[in-house]
PDB file of N, CA and C in Angstrom:
ATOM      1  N   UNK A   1     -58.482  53.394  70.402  1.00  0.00           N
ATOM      2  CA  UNK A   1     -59.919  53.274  70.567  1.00  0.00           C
ATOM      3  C   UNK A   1     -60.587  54.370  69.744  1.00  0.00           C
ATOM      4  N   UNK A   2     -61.775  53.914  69.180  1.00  0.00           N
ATOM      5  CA  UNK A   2     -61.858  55.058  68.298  1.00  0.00           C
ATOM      6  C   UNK A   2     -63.639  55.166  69.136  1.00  0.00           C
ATOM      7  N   UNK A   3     -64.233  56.404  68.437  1.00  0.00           N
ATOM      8  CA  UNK A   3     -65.382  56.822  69.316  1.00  0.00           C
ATOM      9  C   UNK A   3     -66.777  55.991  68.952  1.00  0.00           C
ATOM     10  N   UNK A   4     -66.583  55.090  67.959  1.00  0.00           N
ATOM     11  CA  UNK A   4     -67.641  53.916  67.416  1.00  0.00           C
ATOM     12  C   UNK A   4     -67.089  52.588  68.549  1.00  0.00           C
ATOM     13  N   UNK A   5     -66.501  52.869  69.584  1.00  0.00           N
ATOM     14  CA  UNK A   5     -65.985  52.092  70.483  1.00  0.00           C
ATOM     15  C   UNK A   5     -66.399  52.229  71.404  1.00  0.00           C
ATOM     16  N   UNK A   6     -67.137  53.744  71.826  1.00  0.00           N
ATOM     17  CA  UNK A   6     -67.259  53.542  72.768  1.00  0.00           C
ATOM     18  C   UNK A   6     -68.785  53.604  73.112  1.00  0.00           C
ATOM     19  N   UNK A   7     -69.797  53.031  74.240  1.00  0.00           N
ATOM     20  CA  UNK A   7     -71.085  52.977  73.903  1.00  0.00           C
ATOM     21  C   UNK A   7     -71.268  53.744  75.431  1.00  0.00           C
ATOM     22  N   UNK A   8     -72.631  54.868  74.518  1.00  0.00           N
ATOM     23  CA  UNK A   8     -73.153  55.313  75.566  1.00  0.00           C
ATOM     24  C   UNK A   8     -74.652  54.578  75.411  1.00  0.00           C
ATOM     25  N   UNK A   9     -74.859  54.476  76.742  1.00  0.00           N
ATOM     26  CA  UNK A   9     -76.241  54.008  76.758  1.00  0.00           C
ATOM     27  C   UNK A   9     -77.315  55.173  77.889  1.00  0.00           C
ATOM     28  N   UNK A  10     -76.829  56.599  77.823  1.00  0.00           N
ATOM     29  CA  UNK A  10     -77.383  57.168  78.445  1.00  0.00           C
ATOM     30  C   UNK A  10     -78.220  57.862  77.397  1.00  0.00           C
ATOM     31  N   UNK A  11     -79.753  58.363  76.751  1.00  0.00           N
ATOM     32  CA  UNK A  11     -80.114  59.492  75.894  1.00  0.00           C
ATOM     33  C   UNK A  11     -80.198  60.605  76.433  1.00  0.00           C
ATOM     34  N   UNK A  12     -79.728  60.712  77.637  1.00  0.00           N
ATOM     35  CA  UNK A  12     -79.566  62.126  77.706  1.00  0.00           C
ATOM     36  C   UNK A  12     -78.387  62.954  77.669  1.00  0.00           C
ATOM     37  N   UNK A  13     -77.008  61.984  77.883  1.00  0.00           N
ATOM     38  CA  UNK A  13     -75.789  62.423  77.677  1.00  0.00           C
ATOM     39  C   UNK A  13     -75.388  62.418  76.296  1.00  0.00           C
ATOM     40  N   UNK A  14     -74.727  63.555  75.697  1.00  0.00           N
ATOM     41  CA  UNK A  14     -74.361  63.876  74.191  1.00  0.00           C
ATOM     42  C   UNK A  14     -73.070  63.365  74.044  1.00  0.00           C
ATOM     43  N   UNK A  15     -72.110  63.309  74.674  1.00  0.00           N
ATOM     44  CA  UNK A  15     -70.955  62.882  74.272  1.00  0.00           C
ATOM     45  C   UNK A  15     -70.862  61.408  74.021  1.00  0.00           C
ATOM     46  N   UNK A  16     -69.734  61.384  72.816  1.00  0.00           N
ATOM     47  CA  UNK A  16     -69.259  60.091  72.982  1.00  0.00           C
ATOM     48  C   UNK A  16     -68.317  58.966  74.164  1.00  0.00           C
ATOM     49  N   UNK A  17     -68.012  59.796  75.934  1.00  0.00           N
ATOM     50  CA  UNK A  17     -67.820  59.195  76.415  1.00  0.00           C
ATOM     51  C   UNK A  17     -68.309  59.121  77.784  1.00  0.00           C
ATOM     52  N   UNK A  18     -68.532  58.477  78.346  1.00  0.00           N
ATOM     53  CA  UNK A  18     -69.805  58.096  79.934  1.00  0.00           C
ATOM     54  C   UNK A  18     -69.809  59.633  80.283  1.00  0.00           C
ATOM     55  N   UNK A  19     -70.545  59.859  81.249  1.00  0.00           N
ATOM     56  CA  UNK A  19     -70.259  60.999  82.402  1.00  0.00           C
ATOM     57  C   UNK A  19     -69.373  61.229  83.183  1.00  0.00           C
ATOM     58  N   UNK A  20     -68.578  59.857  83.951  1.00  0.00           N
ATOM     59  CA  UNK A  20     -67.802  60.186  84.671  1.00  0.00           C
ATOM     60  C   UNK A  20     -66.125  59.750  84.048  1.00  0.00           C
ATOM     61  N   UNK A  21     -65.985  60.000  82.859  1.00  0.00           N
ATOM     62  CA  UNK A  21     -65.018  59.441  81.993  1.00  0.00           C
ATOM     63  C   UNK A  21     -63.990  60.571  82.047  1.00  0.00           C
ATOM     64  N   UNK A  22     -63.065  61.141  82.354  1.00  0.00           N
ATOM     65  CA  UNK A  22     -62.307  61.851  83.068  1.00  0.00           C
ATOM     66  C   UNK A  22     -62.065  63.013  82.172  1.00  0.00           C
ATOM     67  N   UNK A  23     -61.900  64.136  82.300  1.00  0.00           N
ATOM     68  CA  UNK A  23     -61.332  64.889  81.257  1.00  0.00           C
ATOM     69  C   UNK A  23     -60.275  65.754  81.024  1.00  0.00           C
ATOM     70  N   UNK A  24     -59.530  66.481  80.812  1.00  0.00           N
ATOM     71  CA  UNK A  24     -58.640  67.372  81.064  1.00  0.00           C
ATOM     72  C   UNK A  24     -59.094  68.873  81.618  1.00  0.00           C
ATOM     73  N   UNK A  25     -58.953  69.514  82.041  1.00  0.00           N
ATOM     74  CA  UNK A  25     -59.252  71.213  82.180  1.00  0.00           C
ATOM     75  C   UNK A  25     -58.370  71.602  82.825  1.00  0.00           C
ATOM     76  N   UNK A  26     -58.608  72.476  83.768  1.00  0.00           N
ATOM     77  CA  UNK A  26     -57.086  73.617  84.395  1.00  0.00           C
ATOM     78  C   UNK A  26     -57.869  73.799  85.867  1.00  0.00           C
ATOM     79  N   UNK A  27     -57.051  74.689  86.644  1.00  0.00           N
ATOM     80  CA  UNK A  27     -57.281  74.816  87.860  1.00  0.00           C
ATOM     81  C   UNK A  27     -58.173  76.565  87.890  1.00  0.00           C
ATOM     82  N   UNK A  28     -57.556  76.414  87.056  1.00  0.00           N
ATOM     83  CA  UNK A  28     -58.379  77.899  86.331  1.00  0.00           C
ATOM     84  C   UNK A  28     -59.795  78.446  86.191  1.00  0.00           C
ATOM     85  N   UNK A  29     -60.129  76.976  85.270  1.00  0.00           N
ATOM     86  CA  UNK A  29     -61.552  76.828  84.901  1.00  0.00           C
ATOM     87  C   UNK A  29     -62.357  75.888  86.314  1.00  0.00           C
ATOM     88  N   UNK A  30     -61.551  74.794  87.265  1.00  0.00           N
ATOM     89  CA  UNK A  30     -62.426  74.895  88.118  1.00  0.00           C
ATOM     90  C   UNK A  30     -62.180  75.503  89.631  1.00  0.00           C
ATOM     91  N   UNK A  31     -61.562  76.486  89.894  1.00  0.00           N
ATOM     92  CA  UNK A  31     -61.177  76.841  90.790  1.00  0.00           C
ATOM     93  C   UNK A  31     -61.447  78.681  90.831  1.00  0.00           C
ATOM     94  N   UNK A  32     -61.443  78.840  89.817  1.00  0.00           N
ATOM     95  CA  UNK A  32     -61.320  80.198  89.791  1.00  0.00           C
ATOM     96  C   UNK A  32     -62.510  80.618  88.603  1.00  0.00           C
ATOM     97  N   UNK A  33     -63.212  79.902  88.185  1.00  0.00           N
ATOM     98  CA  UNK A  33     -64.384  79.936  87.371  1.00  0.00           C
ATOM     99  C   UNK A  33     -64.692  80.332  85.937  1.00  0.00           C
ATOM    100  N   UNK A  34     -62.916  80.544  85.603  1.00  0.00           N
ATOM    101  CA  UNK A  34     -62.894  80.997  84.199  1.00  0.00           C
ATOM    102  C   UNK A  34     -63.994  80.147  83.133  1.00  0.00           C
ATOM    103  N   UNK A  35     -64.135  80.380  81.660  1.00  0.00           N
ATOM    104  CA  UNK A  35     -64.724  79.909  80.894  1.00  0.00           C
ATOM    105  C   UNK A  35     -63.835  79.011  80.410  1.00  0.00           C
ATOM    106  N   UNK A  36     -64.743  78.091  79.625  1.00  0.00           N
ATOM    107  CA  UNK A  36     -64.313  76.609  78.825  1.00  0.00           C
ATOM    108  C   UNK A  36     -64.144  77.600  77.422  1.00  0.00           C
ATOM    109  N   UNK A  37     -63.210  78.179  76.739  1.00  0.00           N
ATOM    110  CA  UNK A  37     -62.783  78.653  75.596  1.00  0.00           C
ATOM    111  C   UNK A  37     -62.548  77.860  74.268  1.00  0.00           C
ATOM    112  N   UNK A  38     -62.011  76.602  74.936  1.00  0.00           N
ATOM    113  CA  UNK A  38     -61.066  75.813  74.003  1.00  0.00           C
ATOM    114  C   UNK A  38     -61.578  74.064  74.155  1.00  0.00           C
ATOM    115  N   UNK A  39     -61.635  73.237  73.373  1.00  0.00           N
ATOM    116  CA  UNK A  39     -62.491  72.301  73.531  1.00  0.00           C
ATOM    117  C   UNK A  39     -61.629  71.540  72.895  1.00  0.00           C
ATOM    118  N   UNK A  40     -61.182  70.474  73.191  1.00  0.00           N
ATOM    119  CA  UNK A  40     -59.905  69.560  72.312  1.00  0.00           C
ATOM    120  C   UNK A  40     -61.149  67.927  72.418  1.00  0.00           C
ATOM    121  N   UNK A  41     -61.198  67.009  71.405  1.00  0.00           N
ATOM    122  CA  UNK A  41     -61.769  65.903  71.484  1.00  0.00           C
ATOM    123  C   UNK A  41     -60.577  65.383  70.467  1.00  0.00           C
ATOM    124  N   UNK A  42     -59.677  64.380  71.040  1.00  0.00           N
ATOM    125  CA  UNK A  42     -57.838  63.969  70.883  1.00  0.00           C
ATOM    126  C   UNK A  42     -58.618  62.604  69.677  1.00  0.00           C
ATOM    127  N   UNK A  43     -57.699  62.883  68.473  1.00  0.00           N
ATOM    128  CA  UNK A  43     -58.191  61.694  67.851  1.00  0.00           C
ATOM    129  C   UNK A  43     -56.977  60.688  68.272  1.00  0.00           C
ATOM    130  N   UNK A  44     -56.200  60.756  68.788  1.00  0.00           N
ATOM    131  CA  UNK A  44     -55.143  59.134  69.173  1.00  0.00           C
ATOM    132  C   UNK A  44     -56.095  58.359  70.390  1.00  0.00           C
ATOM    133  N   UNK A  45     -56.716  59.156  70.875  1.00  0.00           N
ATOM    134  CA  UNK A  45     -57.363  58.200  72.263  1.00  0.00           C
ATOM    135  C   UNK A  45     -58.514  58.787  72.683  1.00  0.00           C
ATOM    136  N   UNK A  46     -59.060  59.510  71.939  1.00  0.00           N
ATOM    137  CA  UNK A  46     -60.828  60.235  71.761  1.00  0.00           C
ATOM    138  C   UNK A  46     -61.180  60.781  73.361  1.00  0.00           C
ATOM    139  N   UNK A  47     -59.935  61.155  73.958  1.00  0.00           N
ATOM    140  CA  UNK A  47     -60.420  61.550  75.092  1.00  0.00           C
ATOM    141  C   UNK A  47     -60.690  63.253  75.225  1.00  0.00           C
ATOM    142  N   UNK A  48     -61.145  64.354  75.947  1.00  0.00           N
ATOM    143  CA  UNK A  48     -61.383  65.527  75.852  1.00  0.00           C
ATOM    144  C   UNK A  48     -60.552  66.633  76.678  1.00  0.00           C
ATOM    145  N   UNK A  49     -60.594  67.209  76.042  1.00  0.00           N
ATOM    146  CA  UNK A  49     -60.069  68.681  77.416  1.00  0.00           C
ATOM    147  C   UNK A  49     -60.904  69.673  76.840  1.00  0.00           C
ATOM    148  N   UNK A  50     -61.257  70.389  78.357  1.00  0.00           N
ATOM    149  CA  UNK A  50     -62.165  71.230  78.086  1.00  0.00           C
ATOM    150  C   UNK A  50     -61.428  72.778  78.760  1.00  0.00           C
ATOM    151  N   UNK A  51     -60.670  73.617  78.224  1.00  0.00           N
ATOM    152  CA  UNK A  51     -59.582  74.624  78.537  1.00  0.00           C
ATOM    153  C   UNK A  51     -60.297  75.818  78.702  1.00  0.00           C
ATOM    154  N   UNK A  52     -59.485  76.943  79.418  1.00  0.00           N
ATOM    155  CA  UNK A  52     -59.593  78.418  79.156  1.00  0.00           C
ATOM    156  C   UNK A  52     -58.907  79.232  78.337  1.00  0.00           C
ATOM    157  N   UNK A  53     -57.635  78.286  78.038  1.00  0.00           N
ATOM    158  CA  UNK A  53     -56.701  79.335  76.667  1.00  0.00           C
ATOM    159  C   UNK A  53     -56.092  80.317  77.495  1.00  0.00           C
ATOM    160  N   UNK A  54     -55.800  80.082  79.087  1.00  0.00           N
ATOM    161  CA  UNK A  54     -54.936  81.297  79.752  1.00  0.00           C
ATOM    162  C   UNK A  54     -53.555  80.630  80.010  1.00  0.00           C
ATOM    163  N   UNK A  55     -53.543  79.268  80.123  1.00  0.00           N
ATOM    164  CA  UNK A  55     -52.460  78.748  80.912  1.00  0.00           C
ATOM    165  C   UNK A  55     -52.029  76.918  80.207  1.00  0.00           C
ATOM    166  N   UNK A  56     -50.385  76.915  79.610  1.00  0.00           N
ATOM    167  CA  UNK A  56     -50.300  75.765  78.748  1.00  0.00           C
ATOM    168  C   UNK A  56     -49.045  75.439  80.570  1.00  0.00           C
ATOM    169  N   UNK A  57     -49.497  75.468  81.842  1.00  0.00           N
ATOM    170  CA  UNK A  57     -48.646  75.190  82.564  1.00  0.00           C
ATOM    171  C   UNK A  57     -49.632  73.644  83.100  1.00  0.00           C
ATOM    172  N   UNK A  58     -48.303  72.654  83.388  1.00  0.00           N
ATOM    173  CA  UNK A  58     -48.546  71.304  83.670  1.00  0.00           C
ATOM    174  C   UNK A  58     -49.451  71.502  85.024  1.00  0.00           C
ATOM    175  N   UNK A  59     -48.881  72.568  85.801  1.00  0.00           N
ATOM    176  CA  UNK A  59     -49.144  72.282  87.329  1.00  0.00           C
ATOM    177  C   UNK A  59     -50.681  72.839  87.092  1.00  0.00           C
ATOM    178  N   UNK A  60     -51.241  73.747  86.539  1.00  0.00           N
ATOM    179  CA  UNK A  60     -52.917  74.138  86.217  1.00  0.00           C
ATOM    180  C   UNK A  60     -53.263  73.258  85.978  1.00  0.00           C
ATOM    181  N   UNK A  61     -52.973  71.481  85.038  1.00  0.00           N
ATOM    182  CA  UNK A  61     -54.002  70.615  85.092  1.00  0.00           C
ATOM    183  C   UNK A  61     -54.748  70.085  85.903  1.00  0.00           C
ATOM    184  N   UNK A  62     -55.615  70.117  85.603  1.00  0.00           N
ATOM    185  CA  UNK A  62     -56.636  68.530  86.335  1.00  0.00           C
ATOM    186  C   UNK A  62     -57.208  67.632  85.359  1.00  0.00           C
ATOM    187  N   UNK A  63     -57.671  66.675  86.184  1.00  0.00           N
ATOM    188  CA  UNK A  63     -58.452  65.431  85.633  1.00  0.00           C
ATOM    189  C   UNK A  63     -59.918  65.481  86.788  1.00  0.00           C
ATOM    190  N   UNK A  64     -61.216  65.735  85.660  1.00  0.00           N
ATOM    191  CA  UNK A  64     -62.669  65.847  86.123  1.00  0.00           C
ATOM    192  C   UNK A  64     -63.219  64.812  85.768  1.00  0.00           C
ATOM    193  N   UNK A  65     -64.319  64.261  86.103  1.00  0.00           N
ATOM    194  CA  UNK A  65     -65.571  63.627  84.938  1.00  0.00           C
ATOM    195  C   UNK A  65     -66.199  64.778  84.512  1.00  0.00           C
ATOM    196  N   UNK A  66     -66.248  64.353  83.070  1.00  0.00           N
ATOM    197  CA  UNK A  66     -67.345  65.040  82.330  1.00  0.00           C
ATOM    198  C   UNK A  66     -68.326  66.142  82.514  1.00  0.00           C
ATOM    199  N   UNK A  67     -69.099  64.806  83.073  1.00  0.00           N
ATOM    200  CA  UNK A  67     -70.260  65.513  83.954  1.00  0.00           C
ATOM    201  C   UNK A  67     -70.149  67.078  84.682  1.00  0.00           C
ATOM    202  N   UNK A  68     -68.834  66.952  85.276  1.00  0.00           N
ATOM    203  CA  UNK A  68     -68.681  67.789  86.041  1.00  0.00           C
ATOM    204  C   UNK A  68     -68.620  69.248  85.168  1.00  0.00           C
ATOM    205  N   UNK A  69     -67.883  68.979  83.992  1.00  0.00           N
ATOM    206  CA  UNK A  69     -67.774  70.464  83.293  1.00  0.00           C
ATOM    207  C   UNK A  69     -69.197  70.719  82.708  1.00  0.00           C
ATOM    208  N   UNK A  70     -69.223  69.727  81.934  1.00  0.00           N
ATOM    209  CA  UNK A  70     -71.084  70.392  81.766  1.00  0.00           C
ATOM    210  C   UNK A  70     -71.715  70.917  82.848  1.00  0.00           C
ATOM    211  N   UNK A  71     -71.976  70.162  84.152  1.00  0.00           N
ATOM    212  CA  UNK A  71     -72.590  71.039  84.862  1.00  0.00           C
ATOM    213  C   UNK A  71     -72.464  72.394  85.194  1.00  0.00           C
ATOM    214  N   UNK A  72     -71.047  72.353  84.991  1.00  0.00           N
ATOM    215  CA  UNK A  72     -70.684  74.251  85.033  1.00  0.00           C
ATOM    216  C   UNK A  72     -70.917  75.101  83.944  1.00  0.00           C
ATOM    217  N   UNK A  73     -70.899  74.780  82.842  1.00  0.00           N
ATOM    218  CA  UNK A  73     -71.241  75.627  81.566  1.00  0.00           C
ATOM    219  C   UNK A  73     -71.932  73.980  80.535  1.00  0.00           C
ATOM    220  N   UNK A  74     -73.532  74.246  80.968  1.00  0.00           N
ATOM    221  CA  UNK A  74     -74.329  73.280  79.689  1.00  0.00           C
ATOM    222  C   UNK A  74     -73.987  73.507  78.750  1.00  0.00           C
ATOM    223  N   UNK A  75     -73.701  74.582  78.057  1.00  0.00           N
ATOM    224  CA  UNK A  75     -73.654  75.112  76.715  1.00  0.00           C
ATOM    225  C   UNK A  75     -72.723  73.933  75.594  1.00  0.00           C
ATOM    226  N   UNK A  76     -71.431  73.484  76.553  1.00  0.00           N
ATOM    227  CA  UNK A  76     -70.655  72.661  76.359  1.00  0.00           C
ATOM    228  C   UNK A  76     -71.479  71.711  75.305  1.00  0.00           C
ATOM    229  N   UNK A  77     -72.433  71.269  75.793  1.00  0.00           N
ATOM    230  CA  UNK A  77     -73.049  70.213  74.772  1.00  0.00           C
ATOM    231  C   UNK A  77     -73.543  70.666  73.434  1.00  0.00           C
ATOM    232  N   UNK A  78     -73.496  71.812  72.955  1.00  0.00           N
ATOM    233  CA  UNK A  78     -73.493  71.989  71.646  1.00  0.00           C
ATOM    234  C   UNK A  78     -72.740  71.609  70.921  1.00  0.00           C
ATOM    235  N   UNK A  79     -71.244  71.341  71.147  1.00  0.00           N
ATOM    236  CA  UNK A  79     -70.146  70.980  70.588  1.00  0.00           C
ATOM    237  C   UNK A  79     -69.593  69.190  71.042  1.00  0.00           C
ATOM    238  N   UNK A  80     -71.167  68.299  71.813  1.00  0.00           N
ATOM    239  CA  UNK A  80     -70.647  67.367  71.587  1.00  0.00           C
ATOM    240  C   UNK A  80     -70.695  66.159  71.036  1.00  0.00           C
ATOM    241  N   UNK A  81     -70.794  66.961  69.690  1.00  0.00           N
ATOM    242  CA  UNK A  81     -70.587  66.128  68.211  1.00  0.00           C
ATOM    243  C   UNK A  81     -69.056  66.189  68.006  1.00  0.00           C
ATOM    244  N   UNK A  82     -68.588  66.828  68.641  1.00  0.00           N
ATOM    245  CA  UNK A  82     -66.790  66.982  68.247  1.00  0.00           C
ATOM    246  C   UNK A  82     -66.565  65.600  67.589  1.00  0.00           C
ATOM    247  N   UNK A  83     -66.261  65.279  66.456  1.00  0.00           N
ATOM    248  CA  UNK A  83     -65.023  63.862  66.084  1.00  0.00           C
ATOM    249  C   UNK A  83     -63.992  63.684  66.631  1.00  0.00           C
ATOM    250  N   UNK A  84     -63.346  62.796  66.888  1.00  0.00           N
ATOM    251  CA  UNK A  84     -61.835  62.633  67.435  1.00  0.00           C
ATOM    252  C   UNK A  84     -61.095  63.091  66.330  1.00  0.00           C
ATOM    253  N   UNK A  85     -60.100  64.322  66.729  1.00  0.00           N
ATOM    254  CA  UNK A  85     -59.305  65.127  65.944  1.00  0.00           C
ATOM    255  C   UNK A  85     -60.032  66.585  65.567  1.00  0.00           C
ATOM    256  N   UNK A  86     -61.179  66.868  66.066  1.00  0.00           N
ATOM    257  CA  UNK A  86     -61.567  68.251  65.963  1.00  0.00           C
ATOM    258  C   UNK A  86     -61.132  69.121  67.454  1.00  0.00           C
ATOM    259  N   UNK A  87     -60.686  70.263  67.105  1.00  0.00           N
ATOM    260  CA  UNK A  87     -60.690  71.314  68.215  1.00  0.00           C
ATOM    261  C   UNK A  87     -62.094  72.488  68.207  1.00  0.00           C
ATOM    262  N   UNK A  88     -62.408  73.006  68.697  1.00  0.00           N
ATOM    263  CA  UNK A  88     -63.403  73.972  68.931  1.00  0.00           C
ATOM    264  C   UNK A  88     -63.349  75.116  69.958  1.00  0.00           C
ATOM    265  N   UNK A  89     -62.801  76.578  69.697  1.00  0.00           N
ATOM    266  CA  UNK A  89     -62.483  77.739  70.230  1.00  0.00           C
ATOM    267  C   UNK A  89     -64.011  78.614  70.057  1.00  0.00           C
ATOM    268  N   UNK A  90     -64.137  79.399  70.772  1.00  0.00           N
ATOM    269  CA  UNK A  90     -64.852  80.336  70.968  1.00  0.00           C
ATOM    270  C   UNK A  90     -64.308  81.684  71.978  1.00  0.00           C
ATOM    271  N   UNK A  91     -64.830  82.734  71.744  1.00  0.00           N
ATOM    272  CA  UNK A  91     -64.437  83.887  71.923  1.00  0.00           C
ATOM    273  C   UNK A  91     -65.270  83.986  73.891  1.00  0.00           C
ATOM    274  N   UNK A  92     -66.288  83.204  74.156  1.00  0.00           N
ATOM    275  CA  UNK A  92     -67.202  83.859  75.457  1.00  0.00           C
ATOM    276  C   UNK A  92     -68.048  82.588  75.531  1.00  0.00           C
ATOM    277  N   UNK A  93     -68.320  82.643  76.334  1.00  0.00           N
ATOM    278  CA  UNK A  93     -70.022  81.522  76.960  1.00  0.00           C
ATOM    279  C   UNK A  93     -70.735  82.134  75.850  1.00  0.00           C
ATOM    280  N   UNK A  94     -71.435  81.230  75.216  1.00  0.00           N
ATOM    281  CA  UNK A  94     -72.530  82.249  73.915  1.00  0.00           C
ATOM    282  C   UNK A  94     -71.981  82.334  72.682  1.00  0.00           C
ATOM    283  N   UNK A  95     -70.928  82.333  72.719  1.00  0.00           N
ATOM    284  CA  UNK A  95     -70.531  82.673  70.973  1.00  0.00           C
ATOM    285  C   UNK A  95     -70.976  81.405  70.314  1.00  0.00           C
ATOM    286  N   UNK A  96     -70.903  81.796  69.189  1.00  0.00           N
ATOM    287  CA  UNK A  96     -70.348  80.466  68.318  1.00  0.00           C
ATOM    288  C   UNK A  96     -69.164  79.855  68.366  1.00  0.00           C
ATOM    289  N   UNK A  97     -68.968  78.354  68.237  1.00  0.00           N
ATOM    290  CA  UNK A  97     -68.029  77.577  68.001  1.00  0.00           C
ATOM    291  C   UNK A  97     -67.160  77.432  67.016  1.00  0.00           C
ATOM    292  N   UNK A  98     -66.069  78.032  66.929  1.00  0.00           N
ATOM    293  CA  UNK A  98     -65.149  77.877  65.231  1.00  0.00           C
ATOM    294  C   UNK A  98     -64.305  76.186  65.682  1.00  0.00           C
ATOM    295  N   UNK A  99     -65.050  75.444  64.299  1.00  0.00           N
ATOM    296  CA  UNK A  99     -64.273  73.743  64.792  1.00  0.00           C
ATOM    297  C   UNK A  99     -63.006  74.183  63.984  1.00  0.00           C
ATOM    298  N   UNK A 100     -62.148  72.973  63.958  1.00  0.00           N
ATOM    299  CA  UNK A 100     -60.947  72.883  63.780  1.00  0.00           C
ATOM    300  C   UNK A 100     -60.382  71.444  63.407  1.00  0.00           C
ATOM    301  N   UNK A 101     -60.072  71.063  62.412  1.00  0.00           N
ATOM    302  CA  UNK A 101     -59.126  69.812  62.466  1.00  0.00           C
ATOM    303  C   UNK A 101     -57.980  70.145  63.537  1.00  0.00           C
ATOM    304  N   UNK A 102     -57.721  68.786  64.713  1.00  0.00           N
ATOM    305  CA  UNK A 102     -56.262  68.680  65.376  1.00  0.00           C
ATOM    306  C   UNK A 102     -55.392  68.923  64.114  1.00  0.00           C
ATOM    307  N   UNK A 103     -54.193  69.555  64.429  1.00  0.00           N
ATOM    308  CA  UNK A 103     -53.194  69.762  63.749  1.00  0.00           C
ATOM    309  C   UNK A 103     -51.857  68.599  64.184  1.00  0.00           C
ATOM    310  N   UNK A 104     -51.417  67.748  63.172  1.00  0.00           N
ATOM    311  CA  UNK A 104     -50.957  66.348  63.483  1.00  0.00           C
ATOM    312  C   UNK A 104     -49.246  67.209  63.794  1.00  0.00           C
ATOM    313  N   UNK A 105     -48.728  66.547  65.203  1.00  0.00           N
ATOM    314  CA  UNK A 105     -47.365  66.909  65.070  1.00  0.00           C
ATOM    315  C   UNK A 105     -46.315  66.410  63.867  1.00  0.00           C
ATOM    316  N   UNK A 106     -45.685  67.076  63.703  1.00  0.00           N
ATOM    317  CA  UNK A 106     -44.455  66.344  62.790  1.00  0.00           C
ATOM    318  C   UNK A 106     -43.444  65.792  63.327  1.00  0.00           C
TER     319      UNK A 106
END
């Protein structure tokens, strides 16, 4: 599925997928309130994770809607022009965004 696939019909939501369209993050970022550091938008299936960059452990995942991480840090929507296959790191809430082409496994 690519992101010309998928239709939002909300103008106030920026992303290319609904609000309650599930996303990746950690237990980290909603449990313990860390920051969204790391921003993945997956070009095989245009879906998102929205990370802290503390923890690559299975058992820290979750699955959110959307919605839900924006509501914790708006800022999020500056970066959601992401393409499928861009990453986007930042140093703090506030910085600037350094994008990134995904790096394709071999």
């Amino acid at each position: 599925m690519s992101s010309e696939d998928v239709t939002n019909e909300d103008p106030d939501w920026k992303f290319d997928q609904e609000r309650k369209v599930g996303a990746l993050t950690t237990k980290q970022v909603m449990d313990e309130g860390l920051p969204v550091l790391e921003v993945a938008h997956y070009g095989d299936d245009c879906s998102w994770a929205f990370l802290c960059g503390t923890t690559e452990d299975e058992d820290d995942a979750q699955m959110v809607p959307m919605e839900t991480i924006v509501a914790i840090d708006p800022s999020l929507e500056t970066i959601a022009t992401l393409k499928p296959g861009q990453m986007a790191y930042r140093d703090f809430i506030g910085d600037e965004w350094d994008i990134f082409e995904e790096e394709e496994e071999e």
